[in-house]
Protein backbone atom coordinates (compact mmCIF):
# COMPACT_ATOMS: atom_id res chain seq x y z
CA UNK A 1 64.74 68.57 100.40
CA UNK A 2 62.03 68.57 103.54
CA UNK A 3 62.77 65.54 105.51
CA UNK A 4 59.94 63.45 107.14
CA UNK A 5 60.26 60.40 109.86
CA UNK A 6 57.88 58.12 110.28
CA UNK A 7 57.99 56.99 113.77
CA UNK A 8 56.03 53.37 114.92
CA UNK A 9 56.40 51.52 118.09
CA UNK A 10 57.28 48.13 115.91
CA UNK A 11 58.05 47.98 112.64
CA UNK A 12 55.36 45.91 111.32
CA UNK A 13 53.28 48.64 111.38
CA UNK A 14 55.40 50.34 108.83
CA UNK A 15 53.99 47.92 106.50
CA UNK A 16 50.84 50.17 106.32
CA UNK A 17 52.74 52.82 104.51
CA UNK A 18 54.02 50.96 101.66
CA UNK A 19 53.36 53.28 98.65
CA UNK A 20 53.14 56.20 100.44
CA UNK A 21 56.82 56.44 100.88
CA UNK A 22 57.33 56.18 97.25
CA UNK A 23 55.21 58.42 96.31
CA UNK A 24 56.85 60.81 99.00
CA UNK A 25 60.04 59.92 97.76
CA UNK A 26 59.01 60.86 94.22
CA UNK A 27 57.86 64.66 95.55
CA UNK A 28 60.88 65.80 96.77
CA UNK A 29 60.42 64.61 100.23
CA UNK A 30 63.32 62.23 102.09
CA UNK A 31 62.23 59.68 104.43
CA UNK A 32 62.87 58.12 107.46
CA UNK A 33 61.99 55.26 109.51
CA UNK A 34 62.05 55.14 113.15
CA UNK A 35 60.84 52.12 115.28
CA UNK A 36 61.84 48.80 117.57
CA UNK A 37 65.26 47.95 115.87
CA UNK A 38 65.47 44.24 114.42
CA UNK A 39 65.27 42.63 110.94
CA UNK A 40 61.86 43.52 110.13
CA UNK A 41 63.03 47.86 110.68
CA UNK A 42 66.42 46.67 108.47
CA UNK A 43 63.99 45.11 106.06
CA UNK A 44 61.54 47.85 105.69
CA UNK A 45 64.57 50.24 104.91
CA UNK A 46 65.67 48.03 102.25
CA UNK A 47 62.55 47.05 100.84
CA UNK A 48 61.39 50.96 100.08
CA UNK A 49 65.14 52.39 99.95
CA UNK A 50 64.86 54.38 102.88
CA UNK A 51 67.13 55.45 106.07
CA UNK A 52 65.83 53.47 109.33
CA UNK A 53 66.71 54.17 113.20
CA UNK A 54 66.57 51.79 115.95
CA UNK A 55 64.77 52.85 119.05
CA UNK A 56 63.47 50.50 121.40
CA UNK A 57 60.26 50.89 122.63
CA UNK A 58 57.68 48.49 124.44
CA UNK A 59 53.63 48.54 123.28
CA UNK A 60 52.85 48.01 127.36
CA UNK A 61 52.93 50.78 129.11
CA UNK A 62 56.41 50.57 131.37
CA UNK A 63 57.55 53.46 133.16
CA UNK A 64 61.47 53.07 133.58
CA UNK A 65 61.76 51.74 129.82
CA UNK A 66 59.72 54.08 128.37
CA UNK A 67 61.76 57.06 130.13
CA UNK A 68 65.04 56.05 128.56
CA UNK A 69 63.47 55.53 125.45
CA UNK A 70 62.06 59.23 125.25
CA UNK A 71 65.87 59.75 126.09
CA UNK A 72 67.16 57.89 122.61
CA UNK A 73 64.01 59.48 121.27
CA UNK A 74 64.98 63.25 121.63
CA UNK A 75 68.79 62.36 120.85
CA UNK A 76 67.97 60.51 117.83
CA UNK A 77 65.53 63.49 116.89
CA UNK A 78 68.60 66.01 117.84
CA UNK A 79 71.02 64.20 114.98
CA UNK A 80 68.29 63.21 112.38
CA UNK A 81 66.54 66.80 112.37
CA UNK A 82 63.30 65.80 110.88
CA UNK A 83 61.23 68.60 109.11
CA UNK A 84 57.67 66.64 110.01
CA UNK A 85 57.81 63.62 112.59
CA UNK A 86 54.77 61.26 112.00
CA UNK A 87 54.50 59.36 114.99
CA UNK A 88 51.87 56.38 114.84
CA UNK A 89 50.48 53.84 117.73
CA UNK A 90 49.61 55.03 121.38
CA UNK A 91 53.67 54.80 122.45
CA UNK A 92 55.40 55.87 119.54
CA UNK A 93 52.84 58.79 119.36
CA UNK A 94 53.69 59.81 122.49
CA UNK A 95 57.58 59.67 122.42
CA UNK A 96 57.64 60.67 118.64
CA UNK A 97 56.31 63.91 119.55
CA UNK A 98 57.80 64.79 122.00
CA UNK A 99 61.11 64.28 120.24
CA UNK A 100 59.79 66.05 117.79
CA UNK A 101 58.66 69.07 119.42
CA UNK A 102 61.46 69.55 122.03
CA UNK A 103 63.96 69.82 118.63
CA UNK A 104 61.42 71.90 116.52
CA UNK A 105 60.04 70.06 113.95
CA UNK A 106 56.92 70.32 112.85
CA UNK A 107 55.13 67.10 114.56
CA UNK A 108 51.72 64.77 113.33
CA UNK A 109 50.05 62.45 115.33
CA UNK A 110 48.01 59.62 114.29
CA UNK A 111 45.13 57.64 116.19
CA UNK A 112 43.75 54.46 114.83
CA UNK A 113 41.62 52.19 116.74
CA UNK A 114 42.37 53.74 120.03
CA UNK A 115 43.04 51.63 122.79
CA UNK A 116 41.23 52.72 125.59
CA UNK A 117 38.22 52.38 123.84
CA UNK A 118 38.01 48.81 125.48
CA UNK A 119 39.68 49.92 129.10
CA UNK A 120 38.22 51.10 132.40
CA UNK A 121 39.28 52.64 135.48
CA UNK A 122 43.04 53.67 135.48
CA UNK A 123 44.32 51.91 132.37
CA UNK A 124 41.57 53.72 130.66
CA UNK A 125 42.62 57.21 132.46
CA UNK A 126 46.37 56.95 131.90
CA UNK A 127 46.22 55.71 127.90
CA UNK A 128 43.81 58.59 127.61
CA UNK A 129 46.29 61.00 129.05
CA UNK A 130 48.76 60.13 127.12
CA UNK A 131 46.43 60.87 124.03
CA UNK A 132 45.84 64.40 125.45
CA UNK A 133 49.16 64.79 125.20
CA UNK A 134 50.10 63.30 121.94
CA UNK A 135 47.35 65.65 120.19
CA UNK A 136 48.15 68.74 122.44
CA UNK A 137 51.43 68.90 121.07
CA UNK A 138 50.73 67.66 117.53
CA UNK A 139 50.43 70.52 114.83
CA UNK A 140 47.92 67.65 113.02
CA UNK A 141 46.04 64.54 114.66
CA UNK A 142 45.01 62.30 111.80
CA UNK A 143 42.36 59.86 111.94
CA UNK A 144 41.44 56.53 110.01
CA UNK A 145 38.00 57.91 109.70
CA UNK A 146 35.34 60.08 110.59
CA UNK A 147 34.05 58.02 113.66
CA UNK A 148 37.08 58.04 115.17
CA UNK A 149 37.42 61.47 114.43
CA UNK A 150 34.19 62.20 116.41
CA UNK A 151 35.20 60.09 119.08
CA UNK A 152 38.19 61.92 120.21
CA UNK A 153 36.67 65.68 119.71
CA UNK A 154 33.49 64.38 121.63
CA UNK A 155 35.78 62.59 124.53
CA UNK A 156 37.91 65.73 124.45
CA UNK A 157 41.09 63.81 123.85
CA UNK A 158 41.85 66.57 120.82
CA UNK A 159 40.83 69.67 119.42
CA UNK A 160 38.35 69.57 116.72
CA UNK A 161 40.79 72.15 114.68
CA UNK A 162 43.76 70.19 114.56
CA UNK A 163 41.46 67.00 113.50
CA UNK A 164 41.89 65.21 109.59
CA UNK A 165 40.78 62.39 108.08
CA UNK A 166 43.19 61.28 104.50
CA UNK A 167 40.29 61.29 101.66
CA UNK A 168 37.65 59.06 102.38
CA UNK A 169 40.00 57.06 105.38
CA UNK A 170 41.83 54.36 105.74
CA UNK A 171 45.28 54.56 106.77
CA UNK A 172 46.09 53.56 103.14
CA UNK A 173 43.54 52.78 101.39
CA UNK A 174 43.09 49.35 99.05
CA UNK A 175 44.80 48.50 95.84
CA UNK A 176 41.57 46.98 94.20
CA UNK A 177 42.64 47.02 91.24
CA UNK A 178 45.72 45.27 91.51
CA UNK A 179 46.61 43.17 94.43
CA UNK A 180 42.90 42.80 95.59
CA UNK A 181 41.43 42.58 91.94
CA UNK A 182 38.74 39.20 92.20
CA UNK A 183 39.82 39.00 88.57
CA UNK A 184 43.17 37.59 89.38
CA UNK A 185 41.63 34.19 90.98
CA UNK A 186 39.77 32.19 88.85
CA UNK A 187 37.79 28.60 90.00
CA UNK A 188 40.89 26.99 90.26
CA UNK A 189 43.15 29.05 91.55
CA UNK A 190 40.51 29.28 94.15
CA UNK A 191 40.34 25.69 94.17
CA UNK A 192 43.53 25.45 94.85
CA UNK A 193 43.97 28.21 97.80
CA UNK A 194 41.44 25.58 99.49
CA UNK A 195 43.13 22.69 99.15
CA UNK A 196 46.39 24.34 100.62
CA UNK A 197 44.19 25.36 103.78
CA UNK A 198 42.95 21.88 103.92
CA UNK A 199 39.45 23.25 102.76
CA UNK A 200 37.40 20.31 100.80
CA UNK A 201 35.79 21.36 97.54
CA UNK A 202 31.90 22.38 97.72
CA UNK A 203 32.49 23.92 101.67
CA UNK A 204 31.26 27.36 102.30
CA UNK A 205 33.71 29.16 104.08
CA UNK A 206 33.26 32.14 106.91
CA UNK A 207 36.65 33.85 106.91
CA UNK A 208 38.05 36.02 109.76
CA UNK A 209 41.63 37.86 109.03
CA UNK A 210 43.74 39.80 111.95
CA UNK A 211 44.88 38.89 115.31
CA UNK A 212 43.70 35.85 117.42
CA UNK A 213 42.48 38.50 120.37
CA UNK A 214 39.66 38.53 122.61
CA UNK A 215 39.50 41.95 121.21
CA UNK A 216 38.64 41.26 117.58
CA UNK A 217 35.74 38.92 118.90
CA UNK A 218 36.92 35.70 118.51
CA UNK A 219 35.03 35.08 121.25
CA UNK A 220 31.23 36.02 119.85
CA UNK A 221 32.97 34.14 116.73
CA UNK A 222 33.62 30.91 118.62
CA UNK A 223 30.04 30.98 120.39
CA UNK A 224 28.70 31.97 116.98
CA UNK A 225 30.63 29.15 115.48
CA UNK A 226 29.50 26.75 117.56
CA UNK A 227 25.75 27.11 117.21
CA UNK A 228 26.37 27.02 113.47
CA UNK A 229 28.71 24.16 112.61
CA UNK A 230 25.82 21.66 113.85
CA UNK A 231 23.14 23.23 111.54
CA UNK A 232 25.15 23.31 108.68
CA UNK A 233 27.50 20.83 107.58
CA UNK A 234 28.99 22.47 104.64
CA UNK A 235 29.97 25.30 106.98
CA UNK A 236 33.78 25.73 107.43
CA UNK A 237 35.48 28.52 109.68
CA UNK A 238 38.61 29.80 108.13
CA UNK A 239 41.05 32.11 110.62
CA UNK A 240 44.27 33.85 108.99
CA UNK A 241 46.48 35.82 111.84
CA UNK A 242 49.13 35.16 114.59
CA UNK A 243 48.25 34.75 117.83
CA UNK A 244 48.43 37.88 119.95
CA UNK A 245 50.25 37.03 123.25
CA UNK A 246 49.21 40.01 124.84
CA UNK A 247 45.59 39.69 124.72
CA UNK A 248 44.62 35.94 124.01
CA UNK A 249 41.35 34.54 123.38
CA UNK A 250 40.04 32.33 125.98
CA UNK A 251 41.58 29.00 126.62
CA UNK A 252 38.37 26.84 126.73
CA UNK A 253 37.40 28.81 122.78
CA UNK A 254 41.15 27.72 121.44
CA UNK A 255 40.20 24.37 122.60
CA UNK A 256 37.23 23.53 120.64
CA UNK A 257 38.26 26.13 117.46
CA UNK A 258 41.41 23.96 117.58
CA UNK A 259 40.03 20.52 117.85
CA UNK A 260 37.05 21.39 114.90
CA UNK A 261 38.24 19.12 111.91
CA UNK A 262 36.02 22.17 110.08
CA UNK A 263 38.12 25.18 111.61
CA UNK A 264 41.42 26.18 109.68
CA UNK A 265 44.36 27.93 111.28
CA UNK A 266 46.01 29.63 108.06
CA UNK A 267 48.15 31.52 110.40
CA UNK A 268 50.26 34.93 109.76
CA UNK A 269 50.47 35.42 105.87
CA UNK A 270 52.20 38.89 104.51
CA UNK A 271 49.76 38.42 101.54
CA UNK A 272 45.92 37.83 102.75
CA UNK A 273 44.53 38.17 99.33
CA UNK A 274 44.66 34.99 98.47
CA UNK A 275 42.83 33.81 101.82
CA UNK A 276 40.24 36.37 101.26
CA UNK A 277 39.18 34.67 97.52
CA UNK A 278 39.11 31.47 99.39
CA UNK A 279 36.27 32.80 101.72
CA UNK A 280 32.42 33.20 100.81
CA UNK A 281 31.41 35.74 103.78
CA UNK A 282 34.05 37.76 105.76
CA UNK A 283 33.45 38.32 109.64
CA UNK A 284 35.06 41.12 112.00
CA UNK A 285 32.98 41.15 115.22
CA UNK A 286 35.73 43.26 116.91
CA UNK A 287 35.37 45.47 119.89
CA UNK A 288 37.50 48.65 118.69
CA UNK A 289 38.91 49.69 115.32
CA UNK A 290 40.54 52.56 114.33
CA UNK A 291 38.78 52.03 109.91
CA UNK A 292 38.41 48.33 109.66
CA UNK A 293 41.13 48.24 106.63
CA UNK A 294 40.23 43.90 106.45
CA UNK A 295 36.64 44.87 106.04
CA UNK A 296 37.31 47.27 102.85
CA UNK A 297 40.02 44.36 101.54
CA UNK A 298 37.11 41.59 102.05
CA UNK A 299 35.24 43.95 99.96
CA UNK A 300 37.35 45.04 97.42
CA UNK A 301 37.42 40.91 96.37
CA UNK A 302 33.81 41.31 96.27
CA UNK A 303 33.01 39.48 99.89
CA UNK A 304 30.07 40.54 101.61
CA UNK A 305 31.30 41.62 105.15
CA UNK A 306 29.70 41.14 108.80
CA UNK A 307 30.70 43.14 111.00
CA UNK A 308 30.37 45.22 114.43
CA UNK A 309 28.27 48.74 114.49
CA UNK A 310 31.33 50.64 116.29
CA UNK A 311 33.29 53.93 115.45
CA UNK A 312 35.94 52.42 113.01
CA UNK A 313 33.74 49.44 111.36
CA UNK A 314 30.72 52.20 110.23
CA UNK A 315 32.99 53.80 107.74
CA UNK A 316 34.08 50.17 106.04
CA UNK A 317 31.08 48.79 106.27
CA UNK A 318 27.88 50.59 104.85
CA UNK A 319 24.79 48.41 106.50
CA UNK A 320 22.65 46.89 104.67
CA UNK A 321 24.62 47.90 100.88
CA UNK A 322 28.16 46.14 101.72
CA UNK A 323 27.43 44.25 104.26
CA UNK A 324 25.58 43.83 107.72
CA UNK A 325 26.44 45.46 111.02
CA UNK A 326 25.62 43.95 114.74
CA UNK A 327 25.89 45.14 118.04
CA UNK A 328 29.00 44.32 119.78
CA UNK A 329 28.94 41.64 121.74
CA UNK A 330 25.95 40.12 120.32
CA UNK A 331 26.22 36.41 119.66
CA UNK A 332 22.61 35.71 118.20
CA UNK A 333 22.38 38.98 115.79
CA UNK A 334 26.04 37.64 114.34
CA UNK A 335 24.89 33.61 113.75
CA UNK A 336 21.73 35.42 112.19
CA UNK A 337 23.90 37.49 110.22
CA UNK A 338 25.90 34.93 108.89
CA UNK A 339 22.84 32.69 108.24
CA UNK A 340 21.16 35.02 106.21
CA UNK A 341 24.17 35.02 103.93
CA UNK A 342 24.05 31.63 103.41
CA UNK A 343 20.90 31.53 102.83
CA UNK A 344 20.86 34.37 100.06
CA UNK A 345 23.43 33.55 97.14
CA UNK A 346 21.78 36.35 95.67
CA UNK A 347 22.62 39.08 98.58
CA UNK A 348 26.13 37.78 98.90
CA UNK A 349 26.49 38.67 95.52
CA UNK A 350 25.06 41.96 95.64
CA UNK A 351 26.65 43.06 98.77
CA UNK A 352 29.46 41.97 97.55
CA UNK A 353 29.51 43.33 93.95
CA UNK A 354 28.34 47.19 95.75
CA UNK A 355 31.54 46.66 98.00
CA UNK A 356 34.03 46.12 95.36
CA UNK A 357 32.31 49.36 93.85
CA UNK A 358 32.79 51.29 96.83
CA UNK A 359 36.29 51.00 97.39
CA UNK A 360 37.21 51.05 94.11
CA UNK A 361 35.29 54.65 94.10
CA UNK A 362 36.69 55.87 97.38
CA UNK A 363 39.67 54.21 98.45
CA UNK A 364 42.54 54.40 96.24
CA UNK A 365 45.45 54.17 97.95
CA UNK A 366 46.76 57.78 95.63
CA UNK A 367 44.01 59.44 97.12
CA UNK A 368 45.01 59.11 100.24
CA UNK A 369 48.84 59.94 99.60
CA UNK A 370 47.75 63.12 97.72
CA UNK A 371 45.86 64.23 101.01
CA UNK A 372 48.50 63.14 103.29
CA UNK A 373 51.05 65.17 100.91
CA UNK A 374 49.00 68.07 101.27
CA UNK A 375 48.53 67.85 104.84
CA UNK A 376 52.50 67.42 105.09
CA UNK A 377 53.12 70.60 102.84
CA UNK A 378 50.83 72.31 105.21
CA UNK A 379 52.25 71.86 108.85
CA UNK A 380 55.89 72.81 107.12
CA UNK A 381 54.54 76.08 106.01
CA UNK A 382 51.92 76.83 109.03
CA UNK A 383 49.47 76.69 106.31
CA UNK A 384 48.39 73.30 107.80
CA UNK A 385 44.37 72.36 107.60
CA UNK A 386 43.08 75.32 105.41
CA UNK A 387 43.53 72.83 102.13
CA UNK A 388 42.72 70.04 103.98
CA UNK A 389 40.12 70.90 106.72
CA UNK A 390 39.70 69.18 109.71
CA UNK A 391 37.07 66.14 110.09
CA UNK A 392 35.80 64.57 106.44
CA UNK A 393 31.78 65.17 105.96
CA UNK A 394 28.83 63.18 107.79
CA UNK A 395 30.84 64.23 111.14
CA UNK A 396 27.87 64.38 112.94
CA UNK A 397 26.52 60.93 111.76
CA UNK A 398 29.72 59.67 112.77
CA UNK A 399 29.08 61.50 116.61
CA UNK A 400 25.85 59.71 116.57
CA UNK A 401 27.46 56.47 116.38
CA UNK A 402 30.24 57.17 118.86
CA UNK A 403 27.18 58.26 121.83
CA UNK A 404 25.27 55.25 120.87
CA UNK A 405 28.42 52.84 121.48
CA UNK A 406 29.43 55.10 124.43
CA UNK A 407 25.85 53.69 125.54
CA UNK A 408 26.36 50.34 124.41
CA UNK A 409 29.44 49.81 126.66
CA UNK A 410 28.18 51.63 129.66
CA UNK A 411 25.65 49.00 129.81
């Protein structure tokens, strides 16, 4: 029985690969789960029956720490004996493969929603380092999606050959027909999803879902917010994530979001569906993203989506069919954005109807497995990208977008 670990830098992210694991499981494959010990790695292992390892392992770069924990990496990797090591997130990618490689397993990297995308000067140099070395010694460097895929062969962080996106993208796709299915929440239950978030009945309700973060453009959101909440008083702004510590949004925005009777903090929630059918419009103005997976999950509950026109948020958002897309950064095109939308029942419903089409065509979560099985199969035999070949189609659409952002930020 091949053996696979699945190495992450915390183990929230191992929440991502839920399914997958199963389905592995049910191919003959054994898995393991490697990340920050602590009850959420314990609970993972429970939760999907599987063999977890503690290693601890900071997402800030830090020298020292990160030194002894390539140390517990390699040893860990020198008792386990993984056949493939997955390693995911700019640390754990690092370490994992390097583990991986100085015992001789097979190793795959992954890159979503790289980092340094929104760094300069030495931060920027050192986290793309670090990616040059992840992919050089990765057998496979998988991508959430073509633009990202582009990015990192154009930027010379990888080698176009060792390059795959899973099916269509998506680290694991959407279950639209089951835990995203609009079907499942009816007038009242959406009634009632309202009345929990302290949402009165007849508001119309922008909905943002991910980290608090400069990053994710709460700011543009805020500013956006602002100019809107005056001209329309049925407006309400409804915000589902935690905080993020590391990269907060700005003191002065927390202050007015927070003192808005008409903003809503719904906080961290494991399940989001529900706070998506509570929403009319969806809104990700975010900087950097590896797919946009909350874009595809707004529209797999049939929500139109506005969102950013960066490598990432192109592949989950088609322009003008699912959505709308906006420069980054741009305050005015979002508030017209979302005022169209309101405006329009009709194009909310359209938009939204041609999104819940669109994932339920091309992101199945199975699809996704089936490639990533295949991809696995592959690197254990050598065989590795000749069933699966490197970058999906419309690579050089995706390239296009990736110059005209590289423009955008050299502004």
């Amino acid at each position: 029985m091949p053996r696979l670990a699945h190495v992450t830098t915390i183990p929230e992210t191992l929440g991502f690969f839920r399914g997958q694991i199963a389905y592995l499981k049910a191919r003959g494959w054994e898995v393991v789960a490697v990340s920050s010990p602590g009850p959420g790695l314990d609970a993972f292992g429970t939760s999907e029956q599987i063999a977890v390892r503690g290693v601890p392992m900071r997402r800030r770069i830090a020298p020292m720490h990160d030194l002894a924990s390539l140390a517990r990496m390699i040893a860990l990797m020198a008792k386990v004996r993984p056949d493939v090591v997955h390693s995911h997130t700019p640390k754990a990618g690092l370490l994992g493969t390097i583990g991986a490689r100085l015992v001789g397993s097979r190793a795959v990297v992954s890159l979503f929603g790289l980092p340094q995308m929104t760094r300069a000067g030495v931060e920027r140099w050192v986290l793309d380092l670090t990616t040059r070395i992840s992919c050089a010694l990765a057998h496979r460097v998988w991508c959430d999606s073509a633009s990202i895929a582009a990015y990192v062969v154009e930027h010379r962080l990888c080698a176009a050959h060792k390059v795959f996106v899973a099916a269509n993208g998506s680290v694991n796709g959407v279950d639209a027909a089951g835990r995203f299915d609009p079907s499942k929440f009816d007038a009242a239950a959406r009634a009632a999803i309202r009345q929990r978030c302290g949402i009165p009945d007849g508001a119309w309700v922008i909905g943002f879902v991910g980290r608090l973060a400069r990053e994710k453009g709460l700011q543009e959101l805020t500013s956006s917010w602002r100019a809107l909440r005056d001209r329309y008083p049925d407006m309400h702004l409804l915000l589902v994530g935690q905080v993020d510590g590391a990269d907060p949004i700005l003191p002065a925005d927390d202050r007015v979001l927070r003192a808005d009777p008409r903003v809503h903090f719904a906080g961290h929630q494991p399940d989001t569906a529900p706070l998506f059918a509570a929403m009319d419009l969806f809104v990700m103005p975010s900087y950097r993203e590896g797919f946009g997976v909350t874009n595809i999950e707004a529209a797999a509950l049939a929500l139109p989506v506005v969102s950013t026109r960066i490598p990432g948020c192109v592949d989950s958002v088609i322009d003008g069919t699912t959505g709308t897309l906006v420069p980054v950064h741009d305050v005015e095109a979002l508030t017209a954005a979302i005022e169209h939308y309101h405006a329009d029942p009709a194009l909310r419903r359209a938009h939204g109807a041609a999104g819940r089409a669109r994932v339920l065509a091309d992101f199945q979560p199975q699809a996704v497995w089936e490639a990533l099985a295949g991809e696995y199969a592959g690197v254990l035999t050598g065989a590795a990208g000749r069933a699966h070949p490197g970058v999906v189609s419309n690579t050089n659409a995706a390239a296009r977008v990736v110059r005209a952002h590289t423009i955008e930020r050299t502004r």
